[in-house]
PDB file of N, CA and C in Angstrom:
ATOM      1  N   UNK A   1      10.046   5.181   6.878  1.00  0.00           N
ATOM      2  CA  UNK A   1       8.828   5.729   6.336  1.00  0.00           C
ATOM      3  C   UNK A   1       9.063   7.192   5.989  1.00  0.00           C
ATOM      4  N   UNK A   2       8.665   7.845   4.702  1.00  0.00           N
ATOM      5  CA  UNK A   2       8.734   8.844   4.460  1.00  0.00           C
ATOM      6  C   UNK A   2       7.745  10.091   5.253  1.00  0.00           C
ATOM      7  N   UNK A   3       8.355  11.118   5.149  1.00  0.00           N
ATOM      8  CA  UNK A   3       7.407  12.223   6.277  1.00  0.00           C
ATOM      9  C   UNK A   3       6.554  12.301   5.061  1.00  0.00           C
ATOM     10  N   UNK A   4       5.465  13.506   5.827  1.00  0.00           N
ATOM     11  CA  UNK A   4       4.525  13.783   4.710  1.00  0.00           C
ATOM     12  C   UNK A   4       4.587  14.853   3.711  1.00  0.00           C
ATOM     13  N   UNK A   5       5.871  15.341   4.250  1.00  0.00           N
ATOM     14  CA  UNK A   5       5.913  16.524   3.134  1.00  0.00           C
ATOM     15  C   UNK A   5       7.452  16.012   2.047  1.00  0.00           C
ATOM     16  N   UNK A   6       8.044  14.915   2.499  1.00  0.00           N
ATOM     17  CA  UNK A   6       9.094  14.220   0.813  1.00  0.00           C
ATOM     18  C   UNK A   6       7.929  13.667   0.280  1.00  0.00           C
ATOM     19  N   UNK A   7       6.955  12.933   1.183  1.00  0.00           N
ATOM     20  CA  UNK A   7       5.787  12.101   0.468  1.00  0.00           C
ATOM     21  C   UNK A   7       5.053  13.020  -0.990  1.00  0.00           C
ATOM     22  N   UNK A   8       4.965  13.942  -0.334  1.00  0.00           N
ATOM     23  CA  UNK A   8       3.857  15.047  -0.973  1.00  0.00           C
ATOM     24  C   UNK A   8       4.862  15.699  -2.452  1.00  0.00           C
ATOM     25  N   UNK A   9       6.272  15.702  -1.804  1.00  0.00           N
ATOM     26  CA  UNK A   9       6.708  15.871  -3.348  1.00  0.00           C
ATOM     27  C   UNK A   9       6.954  14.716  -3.988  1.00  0.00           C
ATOM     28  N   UNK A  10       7.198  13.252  -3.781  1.00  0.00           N
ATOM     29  CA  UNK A  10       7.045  12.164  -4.524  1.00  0.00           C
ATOM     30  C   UNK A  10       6.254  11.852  -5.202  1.00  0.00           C
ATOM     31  N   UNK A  11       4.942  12.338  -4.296  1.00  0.00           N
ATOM     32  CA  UNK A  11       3.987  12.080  -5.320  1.00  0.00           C
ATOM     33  C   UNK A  11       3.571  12.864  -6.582  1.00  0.00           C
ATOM     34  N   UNK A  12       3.998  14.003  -6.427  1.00  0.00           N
ATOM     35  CA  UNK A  12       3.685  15.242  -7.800  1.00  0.00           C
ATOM     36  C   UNK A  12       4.436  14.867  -8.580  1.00  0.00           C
ATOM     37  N   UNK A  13       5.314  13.708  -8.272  1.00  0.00           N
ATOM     38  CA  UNK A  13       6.449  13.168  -9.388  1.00  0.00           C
ATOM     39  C   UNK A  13       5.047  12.127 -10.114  1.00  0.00           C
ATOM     40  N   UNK A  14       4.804  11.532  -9.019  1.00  0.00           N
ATOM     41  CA  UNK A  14       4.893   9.848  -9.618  1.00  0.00           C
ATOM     42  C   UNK A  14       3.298  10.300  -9.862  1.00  0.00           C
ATOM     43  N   UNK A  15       2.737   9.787 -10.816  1.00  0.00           N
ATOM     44  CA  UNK A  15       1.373   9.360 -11.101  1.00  0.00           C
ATOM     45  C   UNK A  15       0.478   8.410 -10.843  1.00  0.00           C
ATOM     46  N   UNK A  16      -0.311   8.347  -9.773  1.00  0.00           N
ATOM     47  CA  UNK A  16      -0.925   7.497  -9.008  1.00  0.00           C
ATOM     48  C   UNK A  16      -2.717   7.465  -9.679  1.00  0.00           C
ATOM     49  N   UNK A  17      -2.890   6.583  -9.833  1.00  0.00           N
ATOM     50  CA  UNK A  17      -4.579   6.632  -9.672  1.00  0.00           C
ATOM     51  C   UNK A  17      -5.100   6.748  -8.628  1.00  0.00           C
ATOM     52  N   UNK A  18      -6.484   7.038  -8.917  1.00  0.00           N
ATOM     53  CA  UNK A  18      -7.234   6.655  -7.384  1.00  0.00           C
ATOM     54  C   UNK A  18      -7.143   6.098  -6.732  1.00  0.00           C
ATOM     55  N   UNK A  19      -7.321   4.419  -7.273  1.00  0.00           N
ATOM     56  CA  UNK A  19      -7.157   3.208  -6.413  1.00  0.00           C
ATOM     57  C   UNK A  19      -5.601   3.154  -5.453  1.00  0.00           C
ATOM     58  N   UNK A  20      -4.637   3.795  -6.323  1.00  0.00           N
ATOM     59  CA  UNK A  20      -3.617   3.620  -6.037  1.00  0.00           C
ATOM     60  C   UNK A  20      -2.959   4.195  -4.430  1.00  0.00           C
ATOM     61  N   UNK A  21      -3.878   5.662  -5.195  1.00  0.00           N
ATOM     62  CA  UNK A  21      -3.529   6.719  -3.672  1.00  0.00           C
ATOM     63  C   UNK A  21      -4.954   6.495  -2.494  1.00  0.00           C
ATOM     64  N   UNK A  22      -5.924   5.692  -2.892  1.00  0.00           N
ATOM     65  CA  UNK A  22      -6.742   5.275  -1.484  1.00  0.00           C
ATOM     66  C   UNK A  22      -5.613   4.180  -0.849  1.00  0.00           C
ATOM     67  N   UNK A  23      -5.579   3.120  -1.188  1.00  0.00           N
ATOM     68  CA  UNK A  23      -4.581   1.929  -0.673  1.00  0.00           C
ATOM     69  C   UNK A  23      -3.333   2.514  -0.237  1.00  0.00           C
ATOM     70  N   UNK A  24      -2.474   3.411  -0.488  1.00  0.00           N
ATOM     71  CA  UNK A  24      -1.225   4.131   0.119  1.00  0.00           C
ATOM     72  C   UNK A  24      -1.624   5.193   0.813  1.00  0.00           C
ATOM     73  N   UNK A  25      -3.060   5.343   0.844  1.00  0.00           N
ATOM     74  CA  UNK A  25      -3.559   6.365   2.460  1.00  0.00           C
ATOM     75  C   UNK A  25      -4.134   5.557   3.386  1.00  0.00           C
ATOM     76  N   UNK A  26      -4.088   4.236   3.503  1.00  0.00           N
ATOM     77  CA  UNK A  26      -4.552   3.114   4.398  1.00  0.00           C
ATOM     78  C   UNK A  26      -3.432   2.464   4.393  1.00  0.00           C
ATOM     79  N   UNK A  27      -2.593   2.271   4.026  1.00  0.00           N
ATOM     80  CA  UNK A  27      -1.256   1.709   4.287  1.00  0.00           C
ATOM     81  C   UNK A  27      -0.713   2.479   5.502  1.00  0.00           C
ATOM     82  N   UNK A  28      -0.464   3.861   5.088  1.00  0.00           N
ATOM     83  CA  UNK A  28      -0.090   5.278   6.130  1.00  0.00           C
ATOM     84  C   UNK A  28      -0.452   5.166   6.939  1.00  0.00           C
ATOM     85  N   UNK A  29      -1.774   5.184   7.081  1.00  0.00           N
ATOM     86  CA  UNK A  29      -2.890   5.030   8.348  1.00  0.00           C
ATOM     87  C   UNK A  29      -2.460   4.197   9.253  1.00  0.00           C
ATOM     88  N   UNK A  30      -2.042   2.739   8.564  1.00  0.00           N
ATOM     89  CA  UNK A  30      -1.679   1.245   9.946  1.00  0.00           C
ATOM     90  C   UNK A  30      -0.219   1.593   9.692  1.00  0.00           C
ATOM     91  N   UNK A  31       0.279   2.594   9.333  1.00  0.00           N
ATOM     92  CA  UNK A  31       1.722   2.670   9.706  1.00  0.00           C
ATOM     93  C   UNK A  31       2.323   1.536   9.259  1.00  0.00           C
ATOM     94  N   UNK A  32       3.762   1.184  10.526  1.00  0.00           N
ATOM     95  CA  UNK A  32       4.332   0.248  10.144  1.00  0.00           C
ATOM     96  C   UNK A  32       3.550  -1.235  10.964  1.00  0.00           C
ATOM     97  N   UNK A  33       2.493  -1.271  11.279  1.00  0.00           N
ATOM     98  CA  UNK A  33       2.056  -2.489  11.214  1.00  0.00           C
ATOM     99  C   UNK A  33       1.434  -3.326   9.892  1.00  0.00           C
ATOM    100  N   UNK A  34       1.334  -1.917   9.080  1.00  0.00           N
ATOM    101  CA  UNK A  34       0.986  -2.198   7.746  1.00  0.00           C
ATOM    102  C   UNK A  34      -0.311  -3.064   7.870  1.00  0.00           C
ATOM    103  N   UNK A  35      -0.651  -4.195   6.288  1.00  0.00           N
ATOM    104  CA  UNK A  35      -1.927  -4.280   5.973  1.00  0.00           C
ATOM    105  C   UNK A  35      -1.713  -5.779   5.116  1.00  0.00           C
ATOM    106  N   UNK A  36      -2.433  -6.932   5.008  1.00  0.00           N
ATOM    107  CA  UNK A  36      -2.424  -7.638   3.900  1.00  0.00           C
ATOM    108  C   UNK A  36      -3.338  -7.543   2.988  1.00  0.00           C
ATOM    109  N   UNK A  37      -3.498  -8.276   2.030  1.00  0.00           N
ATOM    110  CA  UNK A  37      -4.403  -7.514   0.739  1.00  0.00           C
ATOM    111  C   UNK A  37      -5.951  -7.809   1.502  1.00  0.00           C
ATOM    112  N   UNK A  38      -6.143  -8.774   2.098  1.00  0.00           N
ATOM    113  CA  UNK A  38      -7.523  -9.283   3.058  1.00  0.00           C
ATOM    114  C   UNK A  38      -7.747  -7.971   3.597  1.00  0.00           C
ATOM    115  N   UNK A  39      -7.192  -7.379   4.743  1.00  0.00           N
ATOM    116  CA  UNK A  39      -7.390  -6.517   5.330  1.00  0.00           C
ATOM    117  C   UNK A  39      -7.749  -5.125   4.616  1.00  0.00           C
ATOM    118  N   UNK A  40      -7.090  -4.755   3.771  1.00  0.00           N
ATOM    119  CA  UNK A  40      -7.583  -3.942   2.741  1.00  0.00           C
ATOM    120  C   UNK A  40      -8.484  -4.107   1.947  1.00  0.00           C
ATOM    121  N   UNK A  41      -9.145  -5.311   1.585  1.00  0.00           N
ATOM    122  CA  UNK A  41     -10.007  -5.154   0.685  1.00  0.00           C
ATOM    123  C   UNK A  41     -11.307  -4.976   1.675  1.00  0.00           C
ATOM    124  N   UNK A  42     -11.406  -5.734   3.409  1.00  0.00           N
ATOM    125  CA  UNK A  42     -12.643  -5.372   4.105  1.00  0.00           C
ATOM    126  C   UNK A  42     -13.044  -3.445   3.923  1.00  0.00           C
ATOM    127  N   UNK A  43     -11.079  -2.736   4.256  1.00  0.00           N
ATOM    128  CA  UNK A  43     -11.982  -1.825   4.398  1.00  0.00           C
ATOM    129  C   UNK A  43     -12.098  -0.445   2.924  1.00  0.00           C
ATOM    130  N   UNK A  44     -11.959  -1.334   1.540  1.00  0.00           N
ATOM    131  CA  UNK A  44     -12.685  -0.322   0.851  1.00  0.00           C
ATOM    132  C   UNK A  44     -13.553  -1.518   0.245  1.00  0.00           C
ATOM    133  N   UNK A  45     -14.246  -0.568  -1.151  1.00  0.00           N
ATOM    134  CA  UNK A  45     -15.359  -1.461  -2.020  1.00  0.00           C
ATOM    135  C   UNK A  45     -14.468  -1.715  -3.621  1.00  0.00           C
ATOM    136  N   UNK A  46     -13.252  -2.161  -3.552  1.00  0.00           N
ATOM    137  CA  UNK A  46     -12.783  -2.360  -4.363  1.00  0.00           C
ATOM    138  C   UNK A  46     -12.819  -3.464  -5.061  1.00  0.00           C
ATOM    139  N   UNK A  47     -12.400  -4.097  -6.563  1.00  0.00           N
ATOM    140  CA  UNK A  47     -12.641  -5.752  -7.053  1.00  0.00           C
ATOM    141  C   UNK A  47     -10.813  -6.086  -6.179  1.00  0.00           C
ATOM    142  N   UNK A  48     -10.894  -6.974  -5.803  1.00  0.00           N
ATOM    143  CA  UNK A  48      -9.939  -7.949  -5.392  1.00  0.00           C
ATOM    144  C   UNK A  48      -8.543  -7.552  -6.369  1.00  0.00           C
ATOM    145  N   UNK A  49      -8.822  -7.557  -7.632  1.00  0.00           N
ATOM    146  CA  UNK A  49      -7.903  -7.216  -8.574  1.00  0.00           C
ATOM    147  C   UNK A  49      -7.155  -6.106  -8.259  1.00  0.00           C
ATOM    148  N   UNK A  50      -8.248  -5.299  -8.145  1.00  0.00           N
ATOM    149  CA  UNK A  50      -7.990  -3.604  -8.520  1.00  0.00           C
ATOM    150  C   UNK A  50      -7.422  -3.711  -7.156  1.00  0.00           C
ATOM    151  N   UNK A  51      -6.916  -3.862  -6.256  1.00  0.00           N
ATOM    152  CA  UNK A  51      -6.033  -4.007  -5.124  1.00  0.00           C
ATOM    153  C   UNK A  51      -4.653  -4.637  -5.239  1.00  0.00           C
ATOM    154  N   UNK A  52      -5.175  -5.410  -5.518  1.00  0.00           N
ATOM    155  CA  UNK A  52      -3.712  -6.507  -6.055  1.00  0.00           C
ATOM    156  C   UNK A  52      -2.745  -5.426  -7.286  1.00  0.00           C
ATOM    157  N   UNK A  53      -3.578  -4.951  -7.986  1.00  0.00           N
ATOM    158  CA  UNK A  53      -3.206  -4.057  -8.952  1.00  0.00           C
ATOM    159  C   UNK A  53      -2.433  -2.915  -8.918  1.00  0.00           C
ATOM    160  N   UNK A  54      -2.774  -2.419  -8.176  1.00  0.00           N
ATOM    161  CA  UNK A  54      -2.422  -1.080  -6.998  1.00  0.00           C
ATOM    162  C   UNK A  54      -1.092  -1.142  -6.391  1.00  0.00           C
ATOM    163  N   UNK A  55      -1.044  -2.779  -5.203  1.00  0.00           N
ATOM    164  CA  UNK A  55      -0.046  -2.888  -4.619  1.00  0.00           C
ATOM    165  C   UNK A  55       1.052  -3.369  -5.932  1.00  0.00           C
ATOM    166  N   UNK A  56       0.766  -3.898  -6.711  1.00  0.00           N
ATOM    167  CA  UNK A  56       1.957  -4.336  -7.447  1.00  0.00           C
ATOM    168  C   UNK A  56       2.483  -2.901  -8.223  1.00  0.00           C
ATOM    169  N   UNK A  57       1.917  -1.935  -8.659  1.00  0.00           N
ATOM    170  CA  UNK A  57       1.809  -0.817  -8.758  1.00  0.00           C
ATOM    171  C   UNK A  57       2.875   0.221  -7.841  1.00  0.00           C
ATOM    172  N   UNK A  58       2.754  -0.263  -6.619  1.00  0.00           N
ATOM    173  CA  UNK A  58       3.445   0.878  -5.805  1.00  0.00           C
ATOM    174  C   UNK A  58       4.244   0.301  -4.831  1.00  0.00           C
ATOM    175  N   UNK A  59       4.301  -1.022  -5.153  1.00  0.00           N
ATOM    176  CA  UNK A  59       5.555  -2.106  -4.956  1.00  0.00           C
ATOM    177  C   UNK A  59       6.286  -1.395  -5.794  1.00  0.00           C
ATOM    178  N   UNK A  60       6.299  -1.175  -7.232  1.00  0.00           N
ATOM    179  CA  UNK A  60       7.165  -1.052  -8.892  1.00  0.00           C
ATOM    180  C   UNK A  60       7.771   0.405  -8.715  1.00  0.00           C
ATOM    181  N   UNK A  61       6.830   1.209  -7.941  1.00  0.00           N
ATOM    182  CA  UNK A  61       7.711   3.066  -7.669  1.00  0.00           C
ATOM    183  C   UNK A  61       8.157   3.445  -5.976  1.00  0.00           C
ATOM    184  N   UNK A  62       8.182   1.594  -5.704  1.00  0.00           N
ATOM    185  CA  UNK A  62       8.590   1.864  -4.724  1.00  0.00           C
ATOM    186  C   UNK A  62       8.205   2.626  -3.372  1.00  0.00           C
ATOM    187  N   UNK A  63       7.401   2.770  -3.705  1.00  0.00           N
ATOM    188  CA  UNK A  63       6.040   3.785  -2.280  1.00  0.00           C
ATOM    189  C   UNK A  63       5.628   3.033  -1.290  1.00  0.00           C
ATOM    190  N   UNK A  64       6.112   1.136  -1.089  1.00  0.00           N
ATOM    191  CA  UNK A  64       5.761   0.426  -0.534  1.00  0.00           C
ATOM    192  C   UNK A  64       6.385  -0.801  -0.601  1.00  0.00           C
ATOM    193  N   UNK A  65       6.631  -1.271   0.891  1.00  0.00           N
ATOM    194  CA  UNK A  65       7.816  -2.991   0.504  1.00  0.00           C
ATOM    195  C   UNK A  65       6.364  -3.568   1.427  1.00  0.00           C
ATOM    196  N   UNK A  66       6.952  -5.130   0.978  1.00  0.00           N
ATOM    197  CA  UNK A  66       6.330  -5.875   1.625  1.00  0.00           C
ATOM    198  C   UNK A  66       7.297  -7.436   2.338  1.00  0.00           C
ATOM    199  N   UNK A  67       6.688  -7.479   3.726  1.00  0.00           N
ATOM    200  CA  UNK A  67       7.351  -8.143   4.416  1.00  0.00           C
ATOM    201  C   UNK A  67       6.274  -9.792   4.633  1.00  0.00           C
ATOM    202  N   UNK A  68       7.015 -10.795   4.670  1.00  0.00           N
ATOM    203  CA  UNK A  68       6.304 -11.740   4.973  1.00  0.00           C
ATOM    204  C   UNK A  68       5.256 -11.801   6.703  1.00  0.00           C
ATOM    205  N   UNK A  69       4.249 -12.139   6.676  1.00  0.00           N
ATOM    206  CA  UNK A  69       3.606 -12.189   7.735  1.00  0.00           C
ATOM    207  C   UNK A  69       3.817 -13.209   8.510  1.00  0.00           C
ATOM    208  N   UNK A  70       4.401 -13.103   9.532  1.00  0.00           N
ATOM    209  CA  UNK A  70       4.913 -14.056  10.476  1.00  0.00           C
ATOM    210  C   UNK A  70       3.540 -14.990  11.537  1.00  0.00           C
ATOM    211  N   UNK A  71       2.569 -14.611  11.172  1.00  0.00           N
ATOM    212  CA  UNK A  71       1.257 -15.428  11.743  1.00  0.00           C
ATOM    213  C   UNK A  71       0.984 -16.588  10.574  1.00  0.00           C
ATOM    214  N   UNK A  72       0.986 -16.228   9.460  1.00  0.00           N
ATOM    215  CA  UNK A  72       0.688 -16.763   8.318  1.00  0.00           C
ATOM    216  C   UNK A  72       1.788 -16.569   6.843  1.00  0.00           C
ATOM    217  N   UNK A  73       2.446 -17.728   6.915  1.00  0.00           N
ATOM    218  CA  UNK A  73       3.911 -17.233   6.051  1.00  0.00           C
ATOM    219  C   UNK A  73       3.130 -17.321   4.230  1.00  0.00           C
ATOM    220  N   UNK A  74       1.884 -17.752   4.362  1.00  0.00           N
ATOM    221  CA  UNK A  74       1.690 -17.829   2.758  1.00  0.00           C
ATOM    222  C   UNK A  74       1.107 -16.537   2.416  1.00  0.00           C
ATOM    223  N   UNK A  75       0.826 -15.628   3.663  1.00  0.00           N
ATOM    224  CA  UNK A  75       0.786 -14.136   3.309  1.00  0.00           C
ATOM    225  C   UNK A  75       1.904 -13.071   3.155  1.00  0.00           C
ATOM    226  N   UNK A  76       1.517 -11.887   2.861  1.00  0.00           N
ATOM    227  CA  UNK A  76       2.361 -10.697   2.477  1.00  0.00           C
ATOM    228  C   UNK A  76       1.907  -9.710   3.308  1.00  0.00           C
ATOM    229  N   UNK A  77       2.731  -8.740   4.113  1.00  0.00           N
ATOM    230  CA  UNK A  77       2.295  -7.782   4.723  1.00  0.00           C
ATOM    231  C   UNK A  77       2.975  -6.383   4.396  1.00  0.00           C
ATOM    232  N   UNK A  78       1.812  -5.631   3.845  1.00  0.00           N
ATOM    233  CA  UNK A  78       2.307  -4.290   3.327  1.00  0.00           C
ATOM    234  C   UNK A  78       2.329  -2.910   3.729  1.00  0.00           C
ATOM    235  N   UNK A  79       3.375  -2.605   3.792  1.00  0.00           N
ATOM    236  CA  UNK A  79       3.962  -1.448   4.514  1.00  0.00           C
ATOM    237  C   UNK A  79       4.463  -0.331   4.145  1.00  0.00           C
ATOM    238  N   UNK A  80       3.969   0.913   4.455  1.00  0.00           N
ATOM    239  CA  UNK A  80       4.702   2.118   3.216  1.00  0.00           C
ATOM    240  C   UNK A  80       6.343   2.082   3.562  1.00  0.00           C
ATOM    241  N   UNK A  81       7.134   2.185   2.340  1.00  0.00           N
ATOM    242  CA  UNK A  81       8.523   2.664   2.508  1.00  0.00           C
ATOM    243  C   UNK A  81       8.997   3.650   2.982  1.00  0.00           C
TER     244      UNK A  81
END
């Protein structure tokens, strides 16, 4: 996991939306227990999409991997890089 200050210059690189940088400050938050898209969508007011959107988003610059969820293998569990 990146500290918060490579974070802080990654990001002045990379161009994030809103949606993008709420969901990768709740990712941070559960650390490496990380989040599935369920769990994230209880806790903002986002469309389902615009989440899904996001993570595929910062899956693509790399700000985030995702590991299979070992309770439930037809889920994804997401975790900052």
């Amino acid at each position: 996991m990146m500290s918060d200050r490579s974070l802080g210059e990654e990001l002045d690189v990379v161009r994030l939306t809103k949606s993008q940088t709420i969901v990768l400050d709740l990712l941070r938050k559960n650390g490496m227990n990380g989040a599935t898209p369920k769990q994230l969508l209880d806790k903002v007011s986002f469309a389902p999409r615009t989440v899904r959107y996001a993570l595929r988003k910062l899956l693509k610059k790399k700000l985030i991997k995702r590991v299979p969820c070992l309770q439930d293998m037809r889920q994804w569990i997401y975790v900052p890089a």
